[in-house]
C-alpha atoms as a PDB file:
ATOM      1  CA  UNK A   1       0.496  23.306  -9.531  1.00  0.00           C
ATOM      2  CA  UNK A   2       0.636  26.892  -9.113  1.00  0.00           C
ATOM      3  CA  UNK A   3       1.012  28.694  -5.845  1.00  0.00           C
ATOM      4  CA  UNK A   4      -2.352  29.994  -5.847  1.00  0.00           C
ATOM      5  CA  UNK A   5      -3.810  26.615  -5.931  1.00  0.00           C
ATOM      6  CA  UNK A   6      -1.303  25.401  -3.612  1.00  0.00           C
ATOM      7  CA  UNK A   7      -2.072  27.281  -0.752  1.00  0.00           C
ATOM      8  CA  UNK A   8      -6.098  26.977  -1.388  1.00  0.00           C
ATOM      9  CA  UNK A   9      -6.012  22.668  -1.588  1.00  0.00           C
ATOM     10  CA  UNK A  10      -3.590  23.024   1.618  1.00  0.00           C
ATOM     11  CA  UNK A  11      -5.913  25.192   3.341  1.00  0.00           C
ATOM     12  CA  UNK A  12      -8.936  22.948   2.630  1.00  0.00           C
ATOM     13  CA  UNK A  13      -6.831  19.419   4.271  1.00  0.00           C
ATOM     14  CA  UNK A  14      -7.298  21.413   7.592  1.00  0.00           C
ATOM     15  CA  UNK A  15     -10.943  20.810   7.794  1.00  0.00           C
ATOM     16  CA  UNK A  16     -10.170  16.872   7.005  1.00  0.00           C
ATOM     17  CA  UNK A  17     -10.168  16.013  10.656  1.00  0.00           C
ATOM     18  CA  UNK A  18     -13.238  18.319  11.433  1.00  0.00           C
ATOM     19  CA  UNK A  19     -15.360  16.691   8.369  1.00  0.00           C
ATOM     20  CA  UNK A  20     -14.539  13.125   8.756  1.00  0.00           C
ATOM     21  CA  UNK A  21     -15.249  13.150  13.042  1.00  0.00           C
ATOM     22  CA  UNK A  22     -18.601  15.075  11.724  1.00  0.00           C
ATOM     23  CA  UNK A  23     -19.747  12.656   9.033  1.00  0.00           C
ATOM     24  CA  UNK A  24     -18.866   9.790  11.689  1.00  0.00           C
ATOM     25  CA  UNK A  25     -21.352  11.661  14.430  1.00  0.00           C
ATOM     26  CA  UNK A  26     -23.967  11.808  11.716  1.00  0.00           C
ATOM     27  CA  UNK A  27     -24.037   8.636  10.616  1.00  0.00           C
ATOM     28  CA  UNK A  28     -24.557   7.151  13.541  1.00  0.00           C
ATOM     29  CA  UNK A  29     -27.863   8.212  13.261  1.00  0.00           C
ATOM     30  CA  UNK A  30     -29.590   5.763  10.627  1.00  0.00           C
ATOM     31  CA  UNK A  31     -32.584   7.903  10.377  1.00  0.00           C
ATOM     32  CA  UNK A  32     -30.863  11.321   9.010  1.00  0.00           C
ATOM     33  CA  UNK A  33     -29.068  11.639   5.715  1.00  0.00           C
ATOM     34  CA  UNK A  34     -25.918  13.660   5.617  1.00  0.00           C
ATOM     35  CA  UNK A  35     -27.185  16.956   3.795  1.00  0.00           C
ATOM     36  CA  UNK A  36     -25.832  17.213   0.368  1.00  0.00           C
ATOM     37  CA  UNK A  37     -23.378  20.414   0.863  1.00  0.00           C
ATOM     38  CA  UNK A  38     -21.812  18.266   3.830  1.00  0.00           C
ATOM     39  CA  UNK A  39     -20.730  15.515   1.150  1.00  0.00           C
ATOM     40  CA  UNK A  40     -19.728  17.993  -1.282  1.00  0.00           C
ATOM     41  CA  UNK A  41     -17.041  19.424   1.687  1.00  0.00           C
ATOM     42  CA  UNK A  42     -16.049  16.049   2.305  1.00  0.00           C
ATOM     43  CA  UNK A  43     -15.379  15.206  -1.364  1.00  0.00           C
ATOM     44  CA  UNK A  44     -13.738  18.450  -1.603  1.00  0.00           C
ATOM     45  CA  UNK A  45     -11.483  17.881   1.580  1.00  0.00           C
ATOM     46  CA  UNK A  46     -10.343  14.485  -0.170  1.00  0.00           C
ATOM     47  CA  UNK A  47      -9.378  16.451  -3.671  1.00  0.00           C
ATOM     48  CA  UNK A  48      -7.540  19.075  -1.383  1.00  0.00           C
ATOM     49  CA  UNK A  49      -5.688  16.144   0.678  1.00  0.00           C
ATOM     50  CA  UNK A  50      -4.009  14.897  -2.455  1.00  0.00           C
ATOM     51  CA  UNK A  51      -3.493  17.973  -3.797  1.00  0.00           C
ATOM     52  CA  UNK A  52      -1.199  18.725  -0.966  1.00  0.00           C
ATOM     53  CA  UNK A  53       0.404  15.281  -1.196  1.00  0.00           C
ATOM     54  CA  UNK A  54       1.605  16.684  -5.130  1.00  0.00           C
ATOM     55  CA  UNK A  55       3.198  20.028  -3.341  1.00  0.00           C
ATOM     56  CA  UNK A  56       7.083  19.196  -2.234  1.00  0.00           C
ATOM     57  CA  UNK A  57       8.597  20.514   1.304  1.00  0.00           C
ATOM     58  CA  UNK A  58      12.146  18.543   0.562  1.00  0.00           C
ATOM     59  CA  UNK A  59      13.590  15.691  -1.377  1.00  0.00           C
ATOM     60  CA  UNK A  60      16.332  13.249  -0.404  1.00  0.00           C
ATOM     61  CA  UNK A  61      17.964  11.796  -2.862  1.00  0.00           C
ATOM     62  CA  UNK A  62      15.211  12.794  -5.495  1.00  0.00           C
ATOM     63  CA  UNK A  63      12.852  11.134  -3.152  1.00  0.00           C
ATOM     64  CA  UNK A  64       9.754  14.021  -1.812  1.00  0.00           C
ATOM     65  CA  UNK A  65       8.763  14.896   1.254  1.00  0.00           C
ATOM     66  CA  UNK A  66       5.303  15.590   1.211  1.00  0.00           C
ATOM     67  CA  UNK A  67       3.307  19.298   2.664  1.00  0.00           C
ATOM     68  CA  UNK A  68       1.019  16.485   3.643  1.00  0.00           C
ATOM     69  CA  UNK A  69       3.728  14.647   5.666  1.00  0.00           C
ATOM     70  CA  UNK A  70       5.462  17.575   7.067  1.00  0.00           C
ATOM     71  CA  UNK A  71       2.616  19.262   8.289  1.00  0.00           C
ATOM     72  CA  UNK A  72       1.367  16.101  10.208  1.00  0.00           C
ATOM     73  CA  UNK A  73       4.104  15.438  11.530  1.00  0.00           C
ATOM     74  CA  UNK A  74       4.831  19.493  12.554  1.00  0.00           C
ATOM     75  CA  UNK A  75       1.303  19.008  14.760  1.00  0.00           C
ATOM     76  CA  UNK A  76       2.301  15.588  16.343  1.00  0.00           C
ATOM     77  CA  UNK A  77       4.956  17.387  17.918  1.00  0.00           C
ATOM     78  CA  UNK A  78       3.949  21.130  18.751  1.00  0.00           C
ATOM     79  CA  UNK A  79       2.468  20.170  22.139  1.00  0.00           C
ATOM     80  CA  UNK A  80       5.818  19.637  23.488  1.00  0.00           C
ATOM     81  CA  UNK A  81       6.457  23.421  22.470  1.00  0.00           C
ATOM     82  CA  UNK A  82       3.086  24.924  23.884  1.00  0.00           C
ATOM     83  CA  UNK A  83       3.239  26.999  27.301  1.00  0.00           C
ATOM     84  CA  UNK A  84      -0.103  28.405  28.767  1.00  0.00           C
ATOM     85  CA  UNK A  85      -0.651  31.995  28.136  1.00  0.00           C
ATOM     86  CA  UNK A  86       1.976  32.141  25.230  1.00  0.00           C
ATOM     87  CA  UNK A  87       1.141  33.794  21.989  1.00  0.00           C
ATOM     88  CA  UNK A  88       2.577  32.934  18.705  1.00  0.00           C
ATOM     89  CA  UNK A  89       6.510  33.220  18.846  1.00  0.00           C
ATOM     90  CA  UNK A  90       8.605  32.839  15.257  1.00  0.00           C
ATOM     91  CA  UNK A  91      11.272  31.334  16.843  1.00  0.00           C
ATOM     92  CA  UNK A  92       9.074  28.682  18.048  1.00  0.00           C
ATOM     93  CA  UNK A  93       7.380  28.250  14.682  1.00  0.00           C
ATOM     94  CA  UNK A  94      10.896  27.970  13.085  1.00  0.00           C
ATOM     95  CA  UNK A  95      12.170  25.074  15.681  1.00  0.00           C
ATOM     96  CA  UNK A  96       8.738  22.815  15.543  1.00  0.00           C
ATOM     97  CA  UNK A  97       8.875  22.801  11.446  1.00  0.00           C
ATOM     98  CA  UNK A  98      12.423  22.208  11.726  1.00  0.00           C
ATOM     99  CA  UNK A  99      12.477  19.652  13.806  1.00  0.00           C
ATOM    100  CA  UNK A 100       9.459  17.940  12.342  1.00  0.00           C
ATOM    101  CA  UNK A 101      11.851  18.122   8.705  1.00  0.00           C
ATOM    102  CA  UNK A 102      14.819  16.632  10.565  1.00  0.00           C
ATOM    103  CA  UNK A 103      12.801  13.561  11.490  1.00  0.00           C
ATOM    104  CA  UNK A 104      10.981  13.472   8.256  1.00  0.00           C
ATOM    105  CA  UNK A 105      14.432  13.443   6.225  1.00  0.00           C
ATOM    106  CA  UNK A 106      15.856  10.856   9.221  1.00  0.00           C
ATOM    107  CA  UNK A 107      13.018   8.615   8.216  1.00  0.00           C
ATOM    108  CA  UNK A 108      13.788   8.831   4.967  1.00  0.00           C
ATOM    109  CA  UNK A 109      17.360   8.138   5.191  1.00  0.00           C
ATOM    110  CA  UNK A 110      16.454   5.402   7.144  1.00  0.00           C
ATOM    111  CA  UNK A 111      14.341   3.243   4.487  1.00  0.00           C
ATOM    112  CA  UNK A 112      16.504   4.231   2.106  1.00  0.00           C
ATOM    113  CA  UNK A 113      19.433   2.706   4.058  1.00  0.00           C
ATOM    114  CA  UNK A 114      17.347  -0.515   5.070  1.00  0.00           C
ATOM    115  CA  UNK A 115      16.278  -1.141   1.338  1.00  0.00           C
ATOM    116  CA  UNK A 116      20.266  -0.729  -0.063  1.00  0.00           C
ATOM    117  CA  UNK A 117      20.945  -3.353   2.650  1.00  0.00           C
ATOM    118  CA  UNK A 118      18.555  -5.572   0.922  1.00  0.00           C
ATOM    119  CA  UNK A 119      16.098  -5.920   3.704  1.00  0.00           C
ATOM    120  CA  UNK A 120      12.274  -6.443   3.270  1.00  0.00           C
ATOM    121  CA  UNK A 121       9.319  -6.396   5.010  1.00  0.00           C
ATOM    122  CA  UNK A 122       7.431  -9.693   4.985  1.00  0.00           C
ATOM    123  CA  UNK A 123       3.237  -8.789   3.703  1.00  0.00           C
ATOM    124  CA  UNK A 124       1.808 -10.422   5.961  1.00  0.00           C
ATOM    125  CA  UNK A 125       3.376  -8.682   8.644  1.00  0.00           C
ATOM    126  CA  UNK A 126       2.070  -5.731   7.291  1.00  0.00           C
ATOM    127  CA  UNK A 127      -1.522  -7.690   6.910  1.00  0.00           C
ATOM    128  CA  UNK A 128      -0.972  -8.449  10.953  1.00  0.00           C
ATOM    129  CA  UNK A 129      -0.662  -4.681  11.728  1.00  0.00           C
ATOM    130  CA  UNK A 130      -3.865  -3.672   9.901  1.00  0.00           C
ATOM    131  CA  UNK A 131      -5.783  -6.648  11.393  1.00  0.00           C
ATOM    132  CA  UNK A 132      -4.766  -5.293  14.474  1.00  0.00           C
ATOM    133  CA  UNK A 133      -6.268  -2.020  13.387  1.00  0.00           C
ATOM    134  CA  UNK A 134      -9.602  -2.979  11.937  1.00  0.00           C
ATOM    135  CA  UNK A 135      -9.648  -5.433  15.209  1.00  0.00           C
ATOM    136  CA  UNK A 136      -9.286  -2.545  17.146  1.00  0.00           C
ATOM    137  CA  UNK A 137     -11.692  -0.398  15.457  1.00  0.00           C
ATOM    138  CA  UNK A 138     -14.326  -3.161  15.613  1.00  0.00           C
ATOM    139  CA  UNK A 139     -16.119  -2.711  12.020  1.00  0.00           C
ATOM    140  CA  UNK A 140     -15.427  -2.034   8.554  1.00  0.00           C
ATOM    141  CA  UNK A 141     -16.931   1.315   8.635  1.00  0.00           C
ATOM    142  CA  UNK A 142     -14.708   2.316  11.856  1.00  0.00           C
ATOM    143  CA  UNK A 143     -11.712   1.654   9.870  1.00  0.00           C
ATOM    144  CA  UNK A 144     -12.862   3.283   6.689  1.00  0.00           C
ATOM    145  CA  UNK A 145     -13.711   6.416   8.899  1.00  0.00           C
ATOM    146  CA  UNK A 146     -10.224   6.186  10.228  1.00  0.00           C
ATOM    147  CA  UNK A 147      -8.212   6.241   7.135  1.00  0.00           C
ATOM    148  CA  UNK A 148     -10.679   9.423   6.175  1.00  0.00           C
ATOM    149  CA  UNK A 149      -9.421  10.967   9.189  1.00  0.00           C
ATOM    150  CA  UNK A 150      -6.058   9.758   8.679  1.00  0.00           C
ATOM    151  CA  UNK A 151      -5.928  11.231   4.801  1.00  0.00           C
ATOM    152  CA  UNK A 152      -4.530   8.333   3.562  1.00  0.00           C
ATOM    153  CA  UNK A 153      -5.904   4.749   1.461  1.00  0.00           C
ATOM    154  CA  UNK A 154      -5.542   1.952   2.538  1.00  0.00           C
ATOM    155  CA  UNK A 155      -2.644   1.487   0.547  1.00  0.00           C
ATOM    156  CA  UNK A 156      -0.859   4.677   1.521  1.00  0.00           C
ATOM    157  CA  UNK A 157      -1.443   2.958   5.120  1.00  0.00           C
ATOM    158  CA  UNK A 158       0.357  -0.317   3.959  1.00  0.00           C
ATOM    159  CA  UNK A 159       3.241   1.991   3.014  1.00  0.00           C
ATOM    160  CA  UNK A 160       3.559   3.594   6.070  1.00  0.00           C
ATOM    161  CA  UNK A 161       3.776   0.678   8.083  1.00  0.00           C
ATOM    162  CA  UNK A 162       6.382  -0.629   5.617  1.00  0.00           C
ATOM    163  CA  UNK A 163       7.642   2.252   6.485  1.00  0.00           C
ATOM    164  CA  UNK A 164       7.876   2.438  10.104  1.00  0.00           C
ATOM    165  CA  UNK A 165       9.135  -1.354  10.064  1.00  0.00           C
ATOM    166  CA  UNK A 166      11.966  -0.666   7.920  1.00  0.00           C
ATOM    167  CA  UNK A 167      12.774   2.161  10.031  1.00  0.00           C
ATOM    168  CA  UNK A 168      13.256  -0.076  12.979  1.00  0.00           C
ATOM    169  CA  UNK A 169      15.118  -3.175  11.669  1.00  0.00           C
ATOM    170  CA  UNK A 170      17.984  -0.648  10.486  1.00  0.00           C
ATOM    171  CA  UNK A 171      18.137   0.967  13.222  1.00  0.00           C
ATOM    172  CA  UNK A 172      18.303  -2.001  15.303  1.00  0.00           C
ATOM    173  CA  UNK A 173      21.616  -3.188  12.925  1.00  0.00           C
ATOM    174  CA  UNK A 174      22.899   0.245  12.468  1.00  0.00           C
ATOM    175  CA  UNK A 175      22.305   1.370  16.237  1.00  0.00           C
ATOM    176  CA  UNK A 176      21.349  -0.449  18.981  1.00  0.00           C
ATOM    177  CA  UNK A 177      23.487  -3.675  17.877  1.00  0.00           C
ATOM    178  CA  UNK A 178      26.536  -1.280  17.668  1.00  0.00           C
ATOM    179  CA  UNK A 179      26.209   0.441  21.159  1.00  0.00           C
ATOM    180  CA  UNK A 180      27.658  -1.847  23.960  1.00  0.00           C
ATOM    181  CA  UNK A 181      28.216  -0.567  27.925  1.00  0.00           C
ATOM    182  CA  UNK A 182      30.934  -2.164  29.078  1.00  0.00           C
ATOM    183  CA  UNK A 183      30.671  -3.341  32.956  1.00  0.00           C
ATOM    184  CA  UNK A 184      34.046  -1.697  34.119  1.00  0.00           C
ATOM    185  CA  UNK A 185      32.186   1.992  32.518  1.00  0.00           C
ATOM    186  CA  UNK A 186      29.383   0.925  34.688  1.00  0.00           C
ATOM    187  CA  UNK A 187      31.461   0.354  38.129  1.00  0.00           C
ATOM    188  CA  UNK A 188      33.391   3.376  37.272  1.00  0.00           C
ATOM    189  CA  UNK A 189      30.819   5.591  36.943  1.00  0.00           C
ATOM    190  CA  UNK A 190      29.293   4.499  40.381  1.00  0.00           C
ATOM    191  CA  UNK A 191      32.280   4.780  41.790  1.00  0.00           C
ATOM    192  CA  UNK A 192      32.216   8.786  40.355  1.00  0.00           C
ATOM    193  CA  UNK A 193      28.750   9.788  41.243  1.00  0.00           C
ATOM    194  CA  UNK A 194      28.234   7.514  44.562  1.00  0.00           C
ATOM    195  CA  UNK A 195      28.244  11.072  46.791  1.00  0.00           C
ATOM    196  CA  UNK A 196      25.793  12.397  44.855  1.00  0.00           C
ATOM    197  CA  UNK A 197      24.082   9.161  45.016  1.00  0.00           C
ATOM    198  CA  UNK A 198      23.615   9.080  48.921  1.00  0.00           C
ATOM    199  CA  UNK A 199      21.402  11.751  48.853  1.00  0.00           C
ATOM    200  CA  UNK A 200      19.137   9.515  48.414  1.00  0.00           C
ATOM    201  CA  UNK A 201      19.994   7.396  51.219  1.00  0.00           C
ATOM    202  CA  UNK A 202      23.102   4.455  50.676  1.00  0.00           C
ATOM    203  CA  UNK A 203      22.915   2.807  48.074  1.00  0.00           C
ATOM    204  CA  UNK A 204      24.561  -0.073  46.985  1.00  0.00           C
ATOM    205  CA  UNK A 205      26.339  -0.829  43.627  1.00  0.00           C
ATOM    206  CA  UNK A 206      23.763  -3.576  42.713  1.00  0.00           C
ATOM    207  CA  UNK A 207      21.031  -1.210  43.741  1.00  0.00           C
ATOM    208  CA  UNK A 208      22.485   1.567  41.331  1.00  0.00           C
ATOM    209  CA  UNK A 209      23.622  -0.885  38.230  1.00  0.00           C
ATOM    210  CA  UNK A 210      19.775  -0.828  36.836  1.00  0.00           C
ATOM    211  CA  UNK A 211      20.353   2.894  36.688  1.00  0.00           C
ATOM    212  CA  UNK A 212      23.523   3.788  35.296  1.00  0.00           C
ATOM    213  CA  UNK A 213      23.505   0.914  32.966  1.00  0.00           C
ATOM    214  CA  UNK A 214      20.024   3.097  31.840  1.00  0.00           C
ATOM    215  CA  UNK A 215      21.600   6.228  31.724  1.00  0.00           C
ATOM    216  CA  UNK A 216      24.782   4.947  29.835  1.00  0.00           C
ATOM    217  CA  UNK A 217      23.018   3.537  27.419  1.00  0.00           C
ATOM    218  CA  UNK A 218      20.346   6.404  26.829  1.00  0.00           C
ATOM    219  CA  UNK A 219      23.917   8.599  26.109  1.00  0.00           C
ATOM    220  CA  UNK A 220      25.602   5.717  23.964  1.00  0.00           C
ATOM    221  CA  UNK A 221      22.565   5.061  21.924  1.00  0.00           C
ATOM    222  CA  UNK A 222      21.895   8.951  21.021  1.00  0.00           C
ATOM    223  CA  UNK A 223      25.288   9.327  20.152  1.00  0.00           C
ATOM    224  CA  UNK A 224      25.336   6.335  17.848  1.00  0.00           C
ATOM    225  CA  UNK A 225      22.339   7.616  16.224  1.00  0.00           C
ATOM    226  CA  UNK A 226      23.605  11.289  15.443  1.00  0.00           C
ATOM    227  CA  UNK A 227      26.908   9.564  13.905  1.00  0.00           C
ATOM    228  CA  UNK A 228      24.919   7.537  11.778  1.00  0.00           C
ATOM    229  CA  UNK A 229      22.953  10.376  10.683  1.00  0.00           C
ATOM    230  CA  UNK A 230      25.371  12.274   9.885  1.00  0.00           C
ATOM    231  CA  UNK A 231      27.114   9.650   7.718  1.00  0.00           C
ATOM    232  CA  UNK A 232      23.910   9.634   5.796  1.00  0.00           C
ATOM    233  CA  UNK A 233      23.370  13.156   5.580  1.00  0.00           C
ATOM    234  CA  UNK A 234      26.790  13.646   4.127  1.00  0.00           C
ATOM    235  CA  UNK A 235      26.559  10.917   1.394  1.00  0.00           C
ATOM    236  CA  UNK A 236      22.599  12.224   0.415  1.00  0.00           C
ATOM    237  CA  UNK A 237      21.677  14.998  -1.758  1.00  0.00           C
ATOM    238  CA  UNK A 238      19.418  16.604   0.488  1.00  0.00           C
ATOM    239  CA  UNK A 239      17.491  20.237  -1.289  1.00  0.00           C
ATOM    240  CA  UNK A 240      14.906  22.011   1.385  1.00  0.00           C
ATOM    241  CA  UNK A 241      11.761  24.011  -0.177  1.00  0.00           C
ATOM    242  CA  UNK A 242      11.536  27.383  -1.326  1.00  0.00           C
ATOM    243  CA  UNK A 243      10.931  30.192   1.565  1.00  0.00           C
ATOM    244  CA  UNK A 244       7.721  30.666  -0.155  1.00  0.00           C
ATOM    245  CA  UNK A 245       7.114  27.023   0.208  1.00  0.00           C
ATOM    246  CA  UNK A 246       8.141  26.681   3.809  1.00  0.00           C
ATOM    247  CA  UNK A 247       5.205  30.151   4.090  1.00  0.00           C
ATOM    248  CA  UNK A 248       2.479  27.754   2.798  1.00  0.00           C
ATOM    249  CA  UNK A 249       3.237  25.080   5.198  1.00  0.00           C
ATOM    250  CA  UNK A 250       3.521  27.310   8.386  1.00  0.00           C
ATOM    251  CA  UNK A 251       0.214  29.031   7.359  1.00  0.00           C
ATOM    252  CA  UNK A 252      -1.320  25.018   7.067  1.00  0.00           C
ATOM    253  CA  UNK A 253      -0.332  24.538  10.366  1.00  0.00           C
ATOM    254  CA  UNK A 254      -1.403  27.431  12.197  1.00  0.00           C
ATOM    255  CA  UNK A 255      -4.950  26.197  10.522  1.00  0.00           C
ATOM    256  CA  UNK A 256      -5.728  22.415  10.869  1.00  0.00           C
ATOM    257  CA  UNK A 257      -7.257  20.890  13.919  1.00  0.00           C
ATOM    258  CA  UNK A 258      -5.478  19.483  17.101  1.00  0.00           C
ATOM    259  CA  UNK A 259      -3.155  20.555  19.396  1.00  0.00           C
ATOM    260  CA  UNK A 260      -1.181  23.729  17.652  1.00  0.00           C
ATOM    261  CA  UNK A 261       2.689  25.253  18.647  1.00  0.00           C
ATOM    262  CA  UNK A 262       2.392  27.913  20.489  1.00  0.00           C
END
């Protein structure tokens, strides 16, 4: 695909969100037909969306991240960026796409770690999670509307949630099964911050375990999981996009609906 065509398809997924919550308003109304330009927008939304899903922001290990992935997953965590009267800010731009990559290639990493361990993901769990969904949603048509909002099939769906179980059972071996707080960390560290702690009135060592066991193992657990991801990192073949690449997918960005970075 050239550039050209690229950065047109990418800039047409933006209205996905805008066309799919309007087609849902309208045909609520059984009485009024959606005017023919509005499908055509739709259907060209939907070409755009997998166009997008063809252009390549990163590969691990020969595997590709998506435009489509990165730039979804750039807006799901801008808002944690935005501050009220701020206008756009580089620096900012560079740290959200960044750190949306970083999780994106930690993902990746992840299932590709969990499926060399041999582990699987039982289809009927998956089934269970989009029972849940269509459950949730209440009709077919909800659900349909959802995944049209969603820019995925039904079977892109069934990947994700592969996906996003995979994720966890490896991380559950690889992390949280290898972080332990032992209870003589957990006395000494009372022991350490107990001035600080009466502040807050006295408190007892029973009344501050809950706590510090908490706070030990918040520390432990993030510093298991940047060792492990670094092991990975270091053994994968791991090739970023193109500054004229990364261009396109700050520009997509900027553009589709929801909250934005600053």
């Amino acid at each position: 695909m050239n550039n050209a065509l690229k950065i047109t398809s990418m800039l047409l997924l933006v209205s996905l969100a805008f066309f799919a919550c309007k087609k849902s308003r309208e045909a609520e109304k059984p009485s009024v037909q959606l005017p023919p330009e509005h499908e055509k927008a739709v259907e060209a939304v939907k070409k755009s969306v997998e166009e997008s899903k063809k252009a390549t922001a990163a590969t691990v290990n020969g595997v590709p991240i998506t435009m489509f992935d990165l730039v979804r997953e750039m807006n799901a965590i801008a808002p944690q960026y935005m501050k009220p009267g701020k206008g756009k800010d580089p620096e900012v731009d560079k740290k959200v796409r960044k750190e949306a990559l970083d999780r994106l290639i930690y993902s990746e990493l992840a299932v590709q770690e969990a499926k060399k361990q041999g582990m699987a993901v039982p289809p009927q769990g998956i089934d269970r999670e989009i029972a849940n969904m269509k459950g949730s949603l209440k009709t077919e048509d909800a659900y349909k509307k959802k995944l049209l909002s969603l820019g995925v099939s039904e079977e892109e769906l069934r990947k994700q949630i592969e996906r996003s179980f995979l994720v966890s059972m490896i991380t559950e071996k690889e992390i949280f099964q290898k972080v332990h707080i032992s209870p003589e960390l957990v006395k000494k560290t009372y022991e350490k911050d107990k001035k600080s702690l009466k502040d807050h009135g006295e408190v007892t060592f029973e009344q501050a375990k809950p706590m510090i066991e908490e706070k030990l193992m918040t520390a432990a657990v993030q510093k298991r999981e940047d060792e492990w991801t670094n092991e990975l990192r270091k053994k994968a073949k791991i090739e970023i996009a193109d500054d004229e690449v990364q261009k396109q997918i700050h520009s997509l960005s900027e553009a589709q609906p929801g909250p934005k970075h600053p």
